[in-house]
Structure formats: structure tokens, C-alpha cells
C-alpha atoms as a PDB file:
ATOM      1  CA  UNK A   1       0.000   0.000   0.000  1.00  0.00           C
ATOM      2  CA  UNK A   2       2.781   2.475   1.192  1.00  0.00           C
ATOM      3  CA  UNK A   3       4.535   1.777  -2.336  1.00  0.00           C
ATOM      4  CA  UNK A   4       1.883   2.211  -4.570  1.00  0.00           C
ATOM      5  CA  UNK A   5       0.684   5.720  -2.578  1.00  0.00           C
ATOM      6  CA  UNK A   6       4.183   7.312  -2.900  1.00  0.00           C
ATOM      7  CA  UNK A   7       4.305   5.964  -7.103  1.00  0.00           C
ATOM      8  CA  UNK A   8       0.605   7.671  -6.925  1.00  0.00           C
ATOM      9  CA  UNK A   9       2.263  10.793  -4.965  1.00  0.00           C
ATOM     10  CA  UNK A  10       5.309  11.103  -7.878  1.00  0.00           C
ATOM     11  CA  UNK A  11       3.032  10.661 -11.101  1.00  0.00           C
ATOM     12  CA  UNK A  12       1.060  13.669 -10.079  1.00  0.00           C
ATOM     13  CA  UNK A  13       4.116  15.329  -9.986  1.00  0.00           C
ATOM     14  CA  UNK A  14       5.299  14.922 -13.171  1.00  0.00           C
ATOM     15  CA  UNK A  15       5.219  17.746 -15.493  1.00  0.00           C
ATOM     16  CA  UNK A  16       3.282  17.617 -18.555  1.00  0.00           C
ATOM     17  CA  UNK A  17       3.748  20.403 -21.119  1.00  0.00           C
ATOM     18  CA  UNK A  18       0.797  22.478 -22.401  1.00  0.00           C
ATOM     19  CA  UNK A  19       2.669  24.079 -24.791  1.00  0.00           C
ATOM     20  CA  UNK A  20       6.267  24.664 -25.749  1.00  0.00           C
ATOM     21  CA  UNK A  21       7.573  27.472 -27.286  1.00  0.00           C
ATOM     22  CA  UNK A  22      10.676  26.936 -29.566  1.00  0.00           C
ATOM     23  CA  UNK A  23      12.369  28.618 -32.211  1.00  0.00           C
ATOM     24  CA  UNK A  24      10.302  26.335 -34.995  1.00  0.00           C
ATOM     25  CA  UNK A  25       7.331  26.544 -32.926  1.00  0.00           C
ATOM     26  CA  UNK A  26       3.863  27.044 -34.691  1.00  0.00           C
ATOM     27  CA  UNK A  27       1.300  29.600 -33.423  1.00  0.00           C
ATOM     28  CA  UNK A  28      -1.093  28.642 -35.049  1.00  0.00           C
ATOM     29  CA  UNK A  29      -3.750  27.536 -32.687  1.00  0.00           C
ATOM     30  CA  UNK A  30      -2.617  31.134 -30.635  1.00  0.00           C
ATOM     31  CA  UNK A  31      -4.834  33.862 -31.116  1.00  0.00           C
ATOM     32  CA  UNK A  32      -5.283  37.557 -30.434  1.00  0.00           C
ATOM     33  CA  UNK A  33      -8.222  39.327 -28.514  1.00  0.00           C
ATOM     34  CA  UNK A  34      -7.857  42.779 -28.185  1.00  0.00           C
ATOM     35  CA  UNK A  35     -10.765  45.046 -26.797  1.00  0.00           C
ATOM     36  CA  UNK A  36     -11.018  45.960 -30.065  1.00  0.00           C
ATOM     37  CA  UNK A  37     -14.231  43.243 -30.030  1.00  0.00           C
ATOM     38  CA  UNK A  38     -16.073  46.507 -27.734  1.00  0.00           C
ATOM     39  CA  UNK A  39     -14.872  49.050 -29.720  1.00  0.00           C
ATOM     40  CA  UNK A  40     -11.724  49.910 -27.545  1.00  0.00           C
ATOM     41  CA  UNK A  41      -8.136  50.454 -29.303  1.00  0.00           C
ATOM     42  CA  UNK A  42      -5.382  48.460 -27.156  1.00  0.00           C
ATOM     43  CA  UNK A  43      -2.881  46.449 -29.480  1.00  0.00           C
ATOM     44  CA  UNK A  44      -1.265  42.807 -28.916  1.00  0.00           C
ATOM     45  CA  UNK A  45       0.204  39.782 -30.642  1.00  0.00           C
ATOM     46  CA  UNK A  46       2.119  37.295 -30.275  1.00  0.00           C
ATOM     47  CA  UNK A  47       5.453  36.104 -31.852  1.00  0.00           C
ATOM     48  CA  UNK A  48       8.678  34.215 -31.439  1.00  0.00           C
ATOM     49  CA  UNK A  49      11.555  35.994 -30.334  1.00  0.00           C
ATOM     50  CA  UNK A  50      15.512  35.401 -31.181  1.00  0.00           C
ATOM     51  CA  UNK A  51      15.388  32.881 -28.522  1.00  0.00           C
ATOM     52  CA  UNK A  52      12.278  30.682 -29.359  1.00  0.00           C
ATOM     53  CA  UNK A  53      10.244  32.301 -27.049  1.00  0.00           C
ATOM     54  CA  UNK A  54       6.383  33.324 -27.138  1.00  0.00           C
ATOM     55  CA  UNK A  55       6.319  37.318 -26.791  1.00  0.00           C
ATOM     56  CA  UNK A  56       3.183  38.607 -25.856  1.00  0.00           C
ATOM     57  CA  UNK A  57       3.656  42.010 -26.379  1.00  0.00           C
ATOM     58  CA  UNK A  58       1.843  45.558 -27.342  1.00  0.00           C
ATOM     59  CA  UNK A  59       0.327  48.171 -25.557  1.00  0.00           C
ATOM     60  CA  UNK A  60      -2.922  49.043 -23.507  1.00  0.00           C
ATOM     61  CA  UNK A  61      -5.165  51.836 -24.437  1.00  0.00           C
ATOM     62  CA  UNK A  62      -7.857  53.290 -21.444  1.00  0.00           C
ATOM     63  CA  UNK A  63      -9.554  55.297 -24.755  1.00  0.00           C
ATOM     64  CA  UNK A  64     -12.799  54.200 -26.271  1.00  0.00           C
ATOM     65  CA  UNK A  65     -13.378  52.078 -22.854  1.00  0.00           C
ATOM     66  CA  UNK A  66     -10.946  49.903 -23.531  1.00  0.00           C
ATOM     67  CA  UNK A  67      -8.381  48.159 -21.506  1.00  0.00           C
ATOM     68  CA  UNK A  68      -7.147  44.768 -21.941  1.00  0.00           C
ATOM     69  CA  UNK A  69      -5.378  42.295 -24.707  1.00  0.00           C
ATOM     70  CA  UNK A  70      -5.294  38.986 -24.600  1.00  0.00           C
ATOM     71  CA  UNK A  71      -3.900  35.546 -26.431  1.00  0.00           C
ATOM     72  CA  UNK A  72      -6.000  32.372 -26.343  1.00  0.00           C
ATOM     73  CA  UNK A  73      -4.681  28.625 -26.954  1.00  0.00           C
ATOM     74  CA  UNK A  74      -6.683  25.909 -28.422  1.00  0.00           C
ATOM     75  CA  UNK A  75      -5.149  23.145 -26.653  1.00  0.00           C
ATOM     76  CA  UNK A  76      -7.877  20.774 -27.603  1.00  0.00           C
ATOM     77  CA  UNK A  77      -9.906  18.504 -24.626  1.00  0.00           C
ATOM     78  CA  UNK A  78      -7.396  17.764 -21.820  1.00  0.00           C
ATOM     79  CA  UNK A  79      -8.280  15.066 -19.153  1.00  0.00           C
ATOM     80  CA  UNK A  80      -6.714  16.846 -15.577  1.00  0.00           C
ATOM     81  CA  UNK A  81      -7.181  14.185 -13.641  1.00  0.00           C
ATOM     82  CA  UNK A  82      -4.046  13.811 -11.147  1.00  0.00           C
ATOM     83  CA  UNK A  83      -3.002  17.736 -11.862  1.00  0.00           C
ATOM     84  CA  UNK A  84      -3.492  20.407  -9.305  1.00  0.00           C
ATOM     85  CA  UNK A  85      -1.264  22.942 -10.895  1.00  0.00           C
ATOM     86  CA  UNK A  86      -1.025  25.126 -14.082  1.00  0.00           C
ATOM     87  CA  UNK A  87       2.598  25.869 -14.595  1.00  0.00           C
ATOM     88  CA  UNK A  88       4.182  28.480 -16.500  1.00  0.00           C
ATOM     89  CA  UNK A  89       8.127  29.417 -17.050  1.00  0.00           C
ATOM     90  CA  UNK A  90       7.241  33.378 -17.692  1.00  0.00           C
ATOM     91  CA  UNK A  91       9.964  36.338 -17.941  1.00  0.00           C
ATOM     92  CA  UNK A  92       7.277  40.088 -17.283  1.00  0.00           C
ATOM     93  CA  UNK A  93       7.963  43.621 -16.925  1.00  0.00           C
ATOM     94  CA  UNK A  94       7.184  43.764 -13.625  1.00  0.00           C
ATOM     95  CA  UNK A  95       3.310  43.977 -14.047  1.00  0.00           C
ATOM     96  CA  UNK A  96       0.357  41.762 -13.123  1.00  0.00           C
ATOM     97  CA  UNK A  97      -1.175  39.164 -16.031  1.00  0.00           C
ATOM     98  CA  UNK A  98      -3.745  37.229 -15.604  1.00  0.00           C
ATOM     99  CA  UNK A  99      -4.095  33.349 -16.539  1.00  0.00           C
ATOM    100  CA  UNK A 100      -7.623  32.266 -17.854  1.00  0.00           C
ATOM    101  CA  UNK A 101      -8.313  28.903 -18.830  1.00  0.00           C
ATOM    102  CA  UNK A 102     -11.915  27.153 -20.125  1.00  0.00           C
ATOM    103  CA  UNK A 103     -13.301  23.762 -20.227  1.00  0.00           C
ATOM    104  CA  UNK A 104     -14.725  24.370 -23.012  1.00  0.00           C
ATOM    105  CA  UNK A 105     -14.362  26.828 -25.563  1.00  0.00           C
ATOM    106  CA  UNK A 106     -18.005  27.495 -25.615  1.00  0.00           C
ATOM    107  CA  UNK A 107     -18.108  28.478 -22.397  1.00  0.00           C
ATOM    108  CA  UNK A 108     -18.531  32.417 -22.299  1.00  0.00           C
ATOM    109  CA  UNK A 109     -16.951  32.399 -19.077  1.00  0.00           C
ATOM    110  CA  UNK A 110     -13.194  32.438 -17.620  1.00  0.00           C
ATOM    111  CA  UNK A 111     -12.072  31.104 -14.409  1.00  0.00           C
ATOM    112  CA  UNK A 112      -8.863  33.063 -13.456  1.00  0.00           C
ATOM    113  CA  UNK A 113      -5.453  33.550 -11.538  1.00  0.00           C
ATOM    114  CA  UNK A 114      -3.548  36.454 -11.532  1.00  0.00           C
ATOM    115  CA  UNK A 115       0.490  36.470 -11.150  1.00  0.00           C
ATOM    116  CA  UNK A 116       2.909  39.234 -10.893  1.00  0.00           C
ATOM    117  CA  UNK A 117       6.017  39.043 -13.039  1.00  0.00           C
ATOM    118  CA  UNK A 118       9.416  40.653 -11.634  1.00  0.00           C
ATOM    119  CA  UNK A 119      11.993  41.157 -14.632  1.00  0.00           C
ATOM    120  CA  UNK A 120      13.542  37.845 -14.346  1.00  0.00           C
ATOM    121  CA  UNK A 121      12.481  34.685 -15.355  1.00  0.00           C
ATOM    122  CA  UNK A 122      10.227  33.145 -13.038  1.00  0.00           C
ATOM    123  CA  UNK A 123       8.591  29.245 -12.669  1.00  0.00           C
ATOM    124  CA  UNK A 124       5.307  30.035 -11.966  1.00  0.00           C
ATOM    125  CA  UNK A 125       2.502  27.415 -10.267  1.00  0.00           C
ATOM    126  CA  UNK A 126      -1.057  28.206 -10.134  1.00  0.00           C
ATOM    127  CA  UNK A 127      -3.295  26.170  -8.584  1.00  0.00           C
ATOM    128  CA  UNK A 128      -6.521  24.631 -10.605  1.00  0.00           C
ATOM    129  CA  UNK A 129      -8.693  24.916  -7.666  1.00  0.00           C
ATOM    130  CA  UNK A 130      -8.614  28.238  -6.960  1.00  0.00           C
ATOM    131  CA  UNK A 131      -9.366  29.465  -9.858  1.00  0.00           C
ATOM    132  CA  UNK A 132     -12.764  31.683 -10.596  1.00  0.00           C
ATOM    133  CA  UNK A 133     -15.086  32.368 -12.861  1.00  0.00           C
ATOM    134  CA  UNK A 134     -14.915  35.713 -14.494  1.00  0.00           C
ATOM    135  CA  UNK A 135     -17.157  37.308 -17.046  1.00  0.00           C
ATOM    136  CA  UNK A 136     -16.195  41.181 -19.032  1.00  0.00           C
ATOM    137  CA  UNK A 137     -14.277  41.651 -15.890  1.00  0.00           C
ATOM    138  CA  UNK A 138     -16.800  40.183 -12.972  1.00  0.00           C
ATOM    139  CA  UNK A 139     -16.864  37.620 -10.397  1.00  0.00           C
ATOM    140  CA  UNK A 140     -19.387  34.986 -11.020  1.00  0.00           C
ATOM    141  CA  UNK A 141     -21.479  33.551  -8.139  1.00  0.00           C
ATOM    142  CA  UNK A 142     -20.341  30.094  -9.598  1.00  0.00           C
ATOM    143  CA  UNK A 143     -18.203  26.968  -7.838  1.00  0.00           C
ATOM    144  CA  UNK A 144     -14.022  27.682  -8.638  1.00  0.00           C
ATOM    145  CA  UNK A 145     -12.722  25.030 -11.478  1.00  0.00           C
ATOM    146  CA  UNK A 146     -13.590  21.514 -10.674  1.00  0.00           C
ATOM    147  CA  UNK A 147     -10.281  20.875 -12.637  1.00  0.00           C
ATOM    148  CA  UNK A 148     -11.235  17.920 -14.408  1.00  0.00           C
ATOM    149  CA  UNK A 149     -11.090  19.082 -17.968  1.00  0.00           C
ATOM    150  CA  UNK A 150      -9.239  22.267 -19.750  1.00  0.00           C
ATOM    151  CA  UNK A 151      -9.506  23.155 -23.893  1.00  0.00           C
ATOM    152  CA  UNK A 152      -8.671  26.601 -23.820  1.00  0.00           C
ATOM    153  CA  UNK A 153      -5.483  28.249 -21.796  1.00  0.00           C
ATOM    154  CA  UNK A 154      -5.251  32.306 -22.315  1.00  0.00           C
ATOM    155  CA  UNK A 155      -3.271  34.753 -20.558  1.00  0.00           C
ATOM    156  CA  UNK A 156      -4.537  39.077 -20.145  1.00  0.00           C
ATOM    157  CA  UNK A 157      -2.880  42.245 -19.399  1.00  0.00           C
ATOM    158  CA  UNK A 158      -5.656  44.503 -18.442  1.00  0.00           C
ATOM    159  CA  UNK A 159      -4.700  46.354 -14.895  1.00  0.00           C
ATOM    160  CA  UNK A 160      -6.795  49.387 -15.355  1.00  0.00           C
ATOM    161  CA  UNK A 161      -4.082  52.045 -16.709  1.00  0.00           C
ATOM    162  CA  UNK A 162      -2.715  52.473 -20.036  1.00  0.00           C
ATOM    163  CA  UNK A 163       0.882  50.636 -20.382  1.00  0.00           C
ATOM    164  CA  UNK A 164       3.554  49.097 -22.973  1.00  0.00           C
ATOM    165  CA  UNK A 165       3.380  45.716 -21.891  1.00  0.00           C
ATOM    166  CA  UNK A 166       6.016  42.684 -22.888  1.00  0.00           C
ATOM    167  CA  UNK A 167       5.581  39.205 -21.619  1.00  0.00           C
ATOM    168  CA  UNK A 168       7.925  36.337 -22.836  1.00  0.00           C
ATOM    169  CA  UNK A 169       6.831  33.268 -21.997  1.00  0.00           C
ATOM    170  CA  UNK A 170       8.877  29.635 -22.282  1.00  0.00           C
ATOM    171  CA  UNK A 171       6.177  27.008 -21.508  1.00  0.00           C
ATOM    172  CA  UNK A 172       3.044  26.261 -20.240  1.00  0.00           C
ATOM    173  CA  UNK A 173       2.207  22.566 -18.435  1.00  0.00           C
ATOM    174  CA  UNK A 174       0.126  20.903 -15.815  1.00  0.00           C
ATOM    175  CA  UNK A 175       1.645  19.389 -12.699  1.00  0.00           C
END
């Protein structure tokens, strides 16, 4: 019993990548949401840099009530069971982002975590429980993510101010 509780205890443990970014890396299942989609004019994408590395990058605009940009990832239906954690190997500019993920694309809710960045690179490790639902910017009155399935993984800038904003992100797993 003790053996097979501590093999149990190391499998969840094991990283499993979401998404790698390398220097022949396709984004093609990336996309862009500005708040463009309600009229507002902030600007984002998202490229490889000279390293390999996703760079989320542009700049917020408060004007036309807008405020945020954003870029979603398809990552198709993925089973959670034994994961607790979403994992990400980020490098910020010192400002807050904000990881959304779905469990299903239709969904027209977000649950959430937010995460500061620092300058350096950082290994970051969100819990999937504590994540919650979020619609156009508000808390739901809805149960946190049961965590059992994920299909779409986003991250946002949108911290109420107008900003240049550079995030360069390595990867993305579950742990």
C-alpha cells in the first residue's frame, strides 16, 4: 500500500507540457483578442523571439473604454485528472497578467489567476482549484474550477491604466 501511494504521490508530480515554445514553434492555434471586439483600441500579438520564445507584447489603451489584450490557446480537450497545478516558465515587466483557462471553448466564461512578473524569469505554479469564474471583468457567483477538464489556456494584461506591456513566456504545463 505504502509503495503504490508514494508511485501515486510522484506521477502527479510529473510535469506535462501544455505548450512549448521553440524557435520552430507554430502559433497557429494562438490567437489575439484585443478590446477591439467593444470598440476599444489596445494592441497585442504574439510572436517568437531570437530565442524561441512566445512574446506577448503591445500596448494598452484606457480610450474608447478599452483596456485589456489577450492571447487564447486551443489546446484541444485535456483530461486533468491527477493535476493540481497550471505551470508556467514566464519572464514580465514587472506587471500583473492574468491566466484564464476554459473547459470548453463554448463556455462564455473564464475562471482566473492572476500572477505578478518581476523582470527575471520566473517558474510560476497556479493552482486549478482556486481558480474563478470571471465574465467582461466580474466575479461569477459560480463553484471555482472543478479541474477535471481544460480546452482553452489564455493569458490578459488589463490592470486598469494604459501601459507598454512585454511578456515572454517559455512554456506552459500541468503538474
Amino acid at each position: 500500500m505504502y509503495m503504490l501511494l508514494l508511485f501515486g504521490t510522484l506521477a502527479t508530480m510529473t510535469l506535462h507540457p501544455i505548450f512549448d515554445f521553440q524557435a520552430d514553434t507554430s502559433l497557429k492555434d494562438w490567437y489575439v483578442v484585443n478590446d477591439g471586439v467593444m470598440g476599444g483600441l489596445s494592441r497585442g500579438s504574439l510572436r517568437l523571439d531570437a530565442e524561441g520564445h512566445g512574446l506577448f507584447s503591445g500596448k494598452i489603451s484606457l480610450e474608447n473604454n478599452g483596456g485589456f489584450s489577450s492571447i487564447r490557446y486551443d489546446c484541444g480537450q485535456k483530461d486533468l485528472s491527477g493535476y493540481r497545478f497550471i505551470t508556467l516558465k514566464v519572464k514580465g515587466d514587472g506587471q500583473r497578467y492574468q491566466l484564464r483557462v476554459k473547459a470548453s471553448r463554448k463556455d462564455y466564461y473564464s475562471y482566473i489567476s492572476y500572477f505578478e512578473t518581476t523582470g527575471e524569469w520566473q517558474m510560476l505554479k497556479l493552482p486549478l482549484d482556486s481558480m474563478y469564474a470571471v465574465f467582461r471583468g466580474r466575479r461569477l457567483d459560480m463553484p471555482d474550477f472543478s479541474g477535471n477538464i481544460l480546452e482553452e489556456i489564455g493569458i490578459l494584461i488589463g490592470n486598469k491604466k494604459a501601459a507598454s506591456f512585454e511578456l515572454r513566456i517559455d512554456s506552459i504545463g500541468l503538474e
